[in-house]
C-alpha atoms as a PDB file:
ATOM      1  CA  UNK A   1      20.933 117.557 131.865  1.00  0.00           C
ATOM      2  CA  UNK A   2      17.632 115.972 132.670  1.00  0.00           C
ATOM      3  CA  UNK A   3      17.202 112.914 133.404  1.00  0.00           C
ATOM      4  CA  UNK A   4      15.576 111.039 130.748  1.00  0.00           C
ATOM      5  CA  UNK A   5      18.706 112.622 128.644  1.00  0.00           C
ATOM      6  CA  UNK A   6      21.095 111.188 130.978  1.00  0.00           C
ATOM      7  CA  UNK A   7      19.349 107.452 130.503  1.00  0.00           C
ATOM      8  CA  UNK A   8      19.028 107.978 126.905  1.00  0.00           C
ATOM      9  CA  UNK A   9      22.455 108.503 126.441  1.00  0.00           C
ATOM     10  CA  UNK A  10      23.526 105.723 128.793  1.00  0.00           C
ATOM     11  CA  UNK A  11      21.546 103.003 127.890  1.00  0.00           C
ATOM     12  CA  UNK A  12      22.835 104.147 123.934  1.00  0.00           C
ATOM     13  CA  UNK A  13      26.695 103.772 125.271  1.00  0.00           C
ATOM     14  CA  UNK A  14      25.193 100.362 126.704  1.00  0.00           C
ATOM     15  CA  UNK A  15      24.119  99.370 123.643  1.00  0.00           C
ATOM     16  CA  UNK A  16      26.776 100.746 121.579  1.00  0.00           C
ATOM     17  CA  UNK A  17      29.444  99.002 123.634  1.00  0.00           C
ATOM     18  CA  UNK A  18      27.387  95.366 123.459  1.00  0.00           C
ATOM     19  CA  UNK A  19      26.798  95.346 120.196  1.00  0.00           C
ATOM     20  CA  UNK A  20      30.529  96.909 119.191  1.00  0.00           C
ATOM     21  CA  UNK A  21      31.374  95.327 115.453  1.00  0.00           C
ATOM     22  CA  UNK A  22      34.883  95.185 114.082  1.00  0.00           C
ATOM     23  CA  UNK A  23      36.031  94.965 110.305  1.00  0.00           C
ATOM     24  CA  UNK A  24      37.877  91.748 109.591  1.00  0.00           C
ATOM     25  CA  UNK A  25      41.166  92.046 107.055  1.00  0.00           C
ATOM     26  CA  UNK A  26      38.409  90.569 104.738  1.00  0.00           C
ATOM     27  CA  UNK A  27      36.287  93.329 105.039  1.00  0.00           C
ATOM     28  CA  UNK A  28      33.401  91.708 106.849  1.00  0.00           C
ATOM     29  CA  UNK A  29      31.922  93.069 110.250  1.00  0.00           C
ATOM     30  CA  UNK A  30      32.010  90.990 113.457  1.00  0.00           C
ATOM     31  CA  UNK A  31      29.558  91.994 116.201  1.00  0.00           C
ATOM     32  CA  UNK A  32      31.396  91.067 119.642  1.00  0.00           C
ATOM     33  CA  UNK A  33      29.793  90.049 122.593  1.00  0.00           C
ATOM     34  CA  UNK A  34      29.841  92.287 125.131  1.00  0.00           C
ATOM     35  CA  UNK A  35      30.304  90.688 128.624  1.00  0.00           C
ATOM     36  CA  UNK A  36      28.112  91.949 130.847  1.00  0.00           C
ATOM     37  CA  UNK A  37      24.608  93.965 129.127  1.00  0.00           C
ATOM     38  CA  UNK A  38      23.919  97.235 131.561  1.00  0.00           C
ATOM     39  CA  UNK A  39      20.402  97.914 132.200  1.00  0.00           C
ATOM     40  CA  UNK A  40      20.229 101.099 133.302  1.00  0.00           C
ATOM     41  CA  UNK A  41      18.283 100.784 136.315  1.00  0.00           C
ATOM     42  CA  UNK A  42      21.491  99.008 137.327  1.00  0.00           C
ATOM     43  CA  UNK A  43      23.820 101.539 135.603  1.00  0.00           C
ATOM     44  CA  UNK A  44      26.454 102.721 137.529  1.00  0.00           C
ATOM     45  CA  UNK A  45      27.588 106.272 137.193  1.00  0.00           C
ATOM     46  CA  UNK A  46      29.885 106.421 134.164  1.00  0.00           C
ATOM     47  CA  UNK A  47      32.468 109.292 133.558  1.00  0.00           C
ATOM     48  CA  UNK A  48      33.017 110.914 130.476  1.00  0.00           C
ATOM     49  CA  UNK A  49      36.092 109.572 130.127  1.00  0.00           C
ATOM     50  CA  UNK A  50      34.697 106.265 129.589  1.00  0.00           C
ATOM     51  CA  UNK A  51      32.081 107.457 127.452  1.00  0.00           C
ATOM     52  CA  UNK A  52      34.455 109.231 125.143  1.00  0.00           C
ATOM     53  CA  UNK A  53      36.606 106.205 124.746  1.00  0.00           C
ATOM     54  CA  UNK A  54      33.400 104.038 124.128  1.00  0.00           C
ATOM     55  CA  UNK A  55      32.620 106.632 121.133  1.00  0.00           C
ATOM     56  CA  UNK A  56      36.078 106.767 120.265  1.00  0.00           C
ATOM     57  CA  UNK A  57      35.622 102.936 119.341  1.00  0.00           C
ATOM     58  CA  UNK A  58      33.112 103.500 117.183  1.00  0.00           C
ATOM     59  CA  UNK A  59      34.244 106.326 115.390  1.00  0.00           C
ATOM     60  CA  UNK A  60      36.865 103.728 114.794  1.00  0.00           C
ATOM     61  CA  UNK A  61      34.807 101.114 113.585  1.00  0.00           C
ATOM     62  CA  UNK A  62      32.944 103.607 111.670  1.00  0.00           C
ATOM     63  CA  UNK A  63      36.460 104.470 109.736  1.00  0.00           C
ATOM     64  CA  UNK A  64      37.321 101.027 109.555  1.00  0.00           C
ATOM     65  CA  UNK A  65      33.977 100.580 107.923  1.00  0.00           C
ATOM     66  CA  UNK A  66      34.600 103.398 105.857  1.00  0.00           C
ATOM     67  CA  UNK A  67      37.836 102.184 104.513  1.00  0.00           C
ATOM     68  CA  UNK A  68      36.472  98.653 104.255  1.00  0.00           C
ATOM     69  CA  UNK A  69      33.742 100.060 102.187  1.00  0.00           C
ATOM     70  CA  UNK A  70      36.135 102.695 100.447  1.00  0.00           C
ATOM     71  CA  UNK A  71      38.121  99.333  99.024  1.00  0.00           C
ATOM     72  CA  UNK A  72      35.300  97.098  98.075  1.00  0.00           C
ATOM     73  CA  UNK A  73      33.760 100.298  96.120  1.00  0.00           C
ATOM     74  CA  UNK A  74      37.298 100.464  94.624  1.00  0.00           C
ATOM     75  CA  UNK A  75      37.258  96.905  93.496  1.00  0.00           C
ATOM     76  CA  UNK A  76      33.637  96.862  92.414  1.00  0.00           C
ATOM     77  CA  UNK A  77      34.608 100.147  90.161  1.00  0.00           C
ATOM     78  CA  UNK A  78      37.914  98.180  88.533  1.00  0.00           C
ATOM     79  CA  UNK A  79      35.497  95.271  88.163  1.00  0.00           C
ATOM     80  CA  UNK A  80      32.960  97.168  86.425  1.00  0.00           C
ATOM     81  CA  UNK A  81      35.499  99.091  83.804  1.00  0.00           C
ATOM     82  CA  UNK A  82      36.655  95.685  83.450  1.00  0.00           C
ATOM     83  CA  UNK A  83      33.682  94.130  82.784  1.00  0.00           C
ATOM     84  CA  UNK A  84      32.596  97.462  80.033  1.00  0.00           C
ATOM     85  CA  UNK A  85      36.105  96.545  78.432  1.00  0.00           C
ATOM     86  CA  UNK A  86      35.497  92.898  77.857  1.00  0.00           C
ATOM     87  CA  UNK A  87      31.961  93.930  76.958  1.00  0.00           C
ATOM     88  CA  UNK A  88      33.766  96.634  74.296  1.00  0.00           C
ATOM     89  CA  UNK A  89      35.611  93.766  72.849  1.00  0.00           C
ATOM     90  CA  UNK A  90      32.923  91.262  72.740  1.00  0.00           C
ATOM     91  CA  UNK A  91      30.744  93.395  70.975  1.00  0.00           C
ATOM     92  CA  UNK A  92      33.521  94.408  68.791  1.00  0.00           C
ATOM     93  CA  UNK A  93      34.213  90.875  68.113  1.00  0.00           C
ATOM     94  CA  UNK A  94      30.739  90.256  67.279  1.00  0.00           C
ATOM     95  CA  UNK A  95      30.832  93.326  64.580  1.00  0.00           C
ATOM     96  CA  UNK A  96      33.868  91.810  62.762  1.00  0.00           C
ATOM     97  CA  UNK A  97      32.031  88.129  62.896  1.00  0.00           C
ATOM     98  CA  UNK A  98      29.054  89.559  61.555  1.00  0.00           C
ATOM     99  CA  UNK A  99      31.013  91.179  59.061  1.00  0.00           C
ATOM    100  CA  UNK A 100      33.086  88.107  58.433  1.00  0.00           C
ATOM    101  CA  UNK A 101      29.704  85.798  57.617  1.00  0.00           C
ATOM    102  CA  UNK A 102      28.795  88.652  55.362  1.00  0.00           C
ATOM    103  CA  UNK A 103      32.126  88.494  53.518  1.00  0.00           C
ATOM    104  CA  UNK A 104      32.008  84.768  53.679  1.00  0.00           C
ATOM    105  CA  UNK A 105      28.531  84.814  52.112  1.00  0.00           C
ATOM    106  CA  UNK A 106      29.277  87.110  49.377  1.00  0.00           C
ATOM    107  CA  UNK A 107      32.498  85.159  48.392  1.00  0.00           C
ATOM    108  CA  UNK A 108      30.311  82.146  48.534  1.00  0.00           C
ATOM    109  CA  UNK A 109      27.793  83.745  46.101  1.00  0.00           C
ATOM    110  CA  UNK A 110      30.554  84.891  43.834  1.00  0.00           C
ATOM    111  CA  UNK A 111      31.892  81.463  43.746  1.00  0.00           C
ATOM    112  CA  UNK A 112      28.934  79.520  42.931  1.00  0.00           C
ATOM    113  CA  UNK A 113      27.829  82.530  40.050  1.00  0.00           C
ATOM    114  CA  UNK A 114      31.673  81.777  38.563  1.00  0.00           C
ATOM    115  CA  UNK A 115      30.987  77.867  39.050  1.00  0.00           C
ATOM    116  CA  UNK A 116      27.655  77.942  37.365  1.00  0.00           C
ATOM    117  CA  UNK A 117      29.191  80.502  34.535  1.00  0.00           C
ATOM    118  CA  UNK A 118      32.438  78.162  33.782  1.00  0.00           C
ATOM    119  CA  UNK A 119      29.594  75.442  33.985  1.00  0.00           C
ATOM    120  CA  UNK A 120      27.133  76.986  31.098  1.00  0.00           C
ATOM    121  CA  UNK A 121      30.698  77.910  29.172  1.00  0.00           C
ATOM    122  CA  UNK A 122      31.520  74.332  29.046  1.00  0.00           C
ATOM    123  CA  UNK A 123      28.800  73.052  28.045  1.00  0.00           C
ATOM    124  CA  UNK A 124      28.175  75.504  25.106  1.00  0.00           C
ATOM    125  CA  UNK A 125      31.826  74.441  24.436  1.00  0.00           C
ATOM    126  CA  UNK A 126      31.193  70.757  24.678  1.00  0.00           C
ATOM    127  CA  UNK A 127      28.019  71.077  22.225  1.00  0.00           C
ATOM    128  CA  UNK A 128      30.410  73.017  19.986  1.00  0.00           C
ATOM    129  CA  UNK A 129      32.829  71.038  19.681  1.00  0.00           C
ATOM    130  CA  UNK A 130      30.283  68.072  19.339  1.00  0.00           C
ATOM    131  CA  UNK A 131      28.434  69.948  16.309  1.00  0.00           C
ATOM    132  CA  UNK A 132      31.804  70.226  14.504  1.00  0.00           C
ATOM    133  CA  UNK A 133      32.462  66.800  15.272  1.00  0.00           C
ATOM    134  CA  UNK A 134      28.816  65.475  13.921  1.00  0.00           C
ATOM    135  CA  UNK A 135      29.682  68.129  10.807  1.00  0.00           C
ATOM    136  CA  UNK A 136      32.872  66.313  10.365  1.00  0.00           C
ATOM    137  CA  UNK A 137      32.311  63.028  10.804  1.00  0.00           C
ATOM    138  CA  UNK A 138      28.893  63.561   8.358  1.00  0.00           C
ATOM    139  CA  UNK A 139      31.573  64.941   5.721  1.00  0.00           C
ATOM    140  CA  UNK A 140      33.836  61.910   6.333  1.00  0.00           C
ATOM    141  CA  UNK A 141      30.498  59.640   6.160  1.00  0.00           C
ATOM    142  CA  UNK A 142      29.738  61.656   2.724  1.00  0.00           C
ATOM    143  CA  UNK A 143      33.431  61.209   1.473  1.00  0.00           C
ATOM    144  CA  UNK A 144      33.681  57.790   2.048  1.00  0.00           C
ATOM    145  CA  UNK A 145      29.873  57.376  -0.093  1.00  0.00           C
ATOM    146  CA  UNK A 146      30.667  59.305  -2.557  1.00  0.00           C
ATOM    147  CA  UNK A 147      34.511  57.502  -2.653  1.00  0.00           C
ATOM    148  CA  UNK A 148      32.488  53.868  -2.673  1.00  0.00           C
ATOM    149  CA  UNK A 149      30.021  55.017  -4.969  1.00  0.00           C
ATOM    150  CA  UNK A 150      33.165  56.276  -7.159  1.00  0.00           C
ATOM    151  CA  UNK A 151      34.591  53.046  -6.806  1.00  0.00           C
ATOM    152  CA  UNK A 152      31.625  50.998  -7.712  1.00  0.00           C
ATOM    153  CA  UNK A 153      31.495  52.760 -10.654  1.00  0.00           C
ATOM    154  CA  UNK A 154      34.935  52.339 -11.388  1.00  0.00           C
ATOM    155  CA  UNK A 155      34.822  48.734 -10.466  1.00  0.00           C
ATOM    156  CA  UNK A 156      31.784  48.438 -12.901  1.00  0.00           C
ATOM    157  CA  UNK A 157      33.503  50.294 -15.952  1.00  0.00           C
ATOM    158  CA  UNK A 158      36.893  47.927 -15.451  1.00  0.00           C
ATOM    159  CA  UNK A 159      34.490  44.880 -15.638  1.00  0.00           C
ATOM    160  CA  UNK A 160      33.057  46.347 -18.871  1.00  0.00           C
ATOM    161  CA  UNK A 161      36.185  47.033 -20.098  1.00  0.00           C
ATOM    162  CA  UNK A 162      37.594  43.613 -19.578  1.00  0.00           C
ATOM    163  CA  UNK A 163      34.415  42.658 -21.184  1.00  0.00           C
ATOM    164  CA  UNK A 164      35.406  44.258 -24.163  1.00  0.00           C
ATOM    165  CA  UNK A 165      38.549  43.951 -24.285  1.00  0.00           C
ATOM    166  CA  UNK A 166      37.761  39.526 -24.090  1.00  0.00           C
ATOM    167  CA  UNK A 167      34.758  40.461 -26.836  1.00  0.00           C
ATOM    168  CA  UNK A 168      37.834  42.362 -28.914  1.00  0.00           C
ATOM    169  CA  UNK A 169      39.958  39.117 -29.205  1.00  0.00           C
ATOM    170  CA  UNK A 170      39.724  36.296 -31.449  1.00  0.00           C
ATOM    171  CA  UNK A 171      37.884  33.034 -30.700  1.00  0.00           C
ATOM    172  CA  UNK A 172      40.436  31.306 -29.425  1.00  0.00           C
ATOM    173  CA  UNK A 173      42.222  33.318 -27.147  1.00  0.00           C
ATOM    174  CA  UNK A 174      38.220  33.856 -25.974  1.00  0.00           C
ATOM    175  CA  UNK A 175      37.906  30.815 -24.798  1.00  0.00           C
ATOM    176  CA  UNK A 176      41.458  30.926 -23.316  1.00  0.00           C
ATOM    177  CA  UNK A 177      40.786  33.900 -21.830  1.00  0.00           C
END
């Protein structure tokens, strides 16, 4: 290899190996602090051995990442169907409210049609039964004329009779009388 390749892929292990993150149980990535930063004009010769290890680490980390993001995808998907579910139901919900209100509304209509109905049928029933009681009690009224008028008359004819019958008797029993 040249030599420029050689640095590049040096100072890359360098900076791999300072800058090395690690996935927490939480899933969050730590960078760790590497303890000594090589430059690599002071790079010391590494073998490959090392090198592989170093990229065996973050192959690692990689995984780890992987898996980390592997889970939280997971969750985020359960969260999601979740979340369409409770959206399902709410609109759902919302259907049978809005059919509810309408149901509510139309009983309400029926209701007050019925109230004002039973309301127009009493009162045609109340001015019914007042007319018959006005025709009645103008009968009664007319009864109760024509039976004082009957009784004036009657009244009138037993004074002329008593007249006549005190004209029909002698003189004396006139005067007695």
């Amino acid at each position: 290899m040249s030599t420029i390749e050689e640095y590049f892929w040096v100072d890359l292990d360098a900076h791999i190996i300072a800058n090395r993150s690690v996935v927490t149980s939480s899933g969050v990535f730590k960078l760790l602090p590497s303890a000594n930063t090589i430059l690599p004009s002071d790079a010391p010769p590494t073998s490959p051995r090392q090198v592989t290890s170093d990229w065996t680490g973050v192959l690692d980390t990689i995984a780890a990442a992987k898996s980390a993001a592997d889970c939280q995808e997971n969750q985020l998907r359960d969260q999601a169907a979740a979340h369409e579910a409770l959206s399902r139901e709410l609109k759902l919900a919302q259907h049978k409210i809005q059919a509810l209100e309408v149901l509510v509304n139309d009983v309400r209509e029926q209701a007050e049609k019925k109230q004002q109905k039973m309301m127009a049928e009493a009162q045609s029933l109340r001015q019914e039964i007042e007319a018959k009681a006005d025709a009645r009690l103008h009968t009664v009224e007319e009864r109760v004329r024509a039976a004082e008028l009957r009784a004036n008359v009657a009244e009138d004819w037993l004074k002329r009779i008593e007249q006549a019958s005190k004209n029909l008797l002698p003189d004396e029993r006139r005067a007695a009388a």
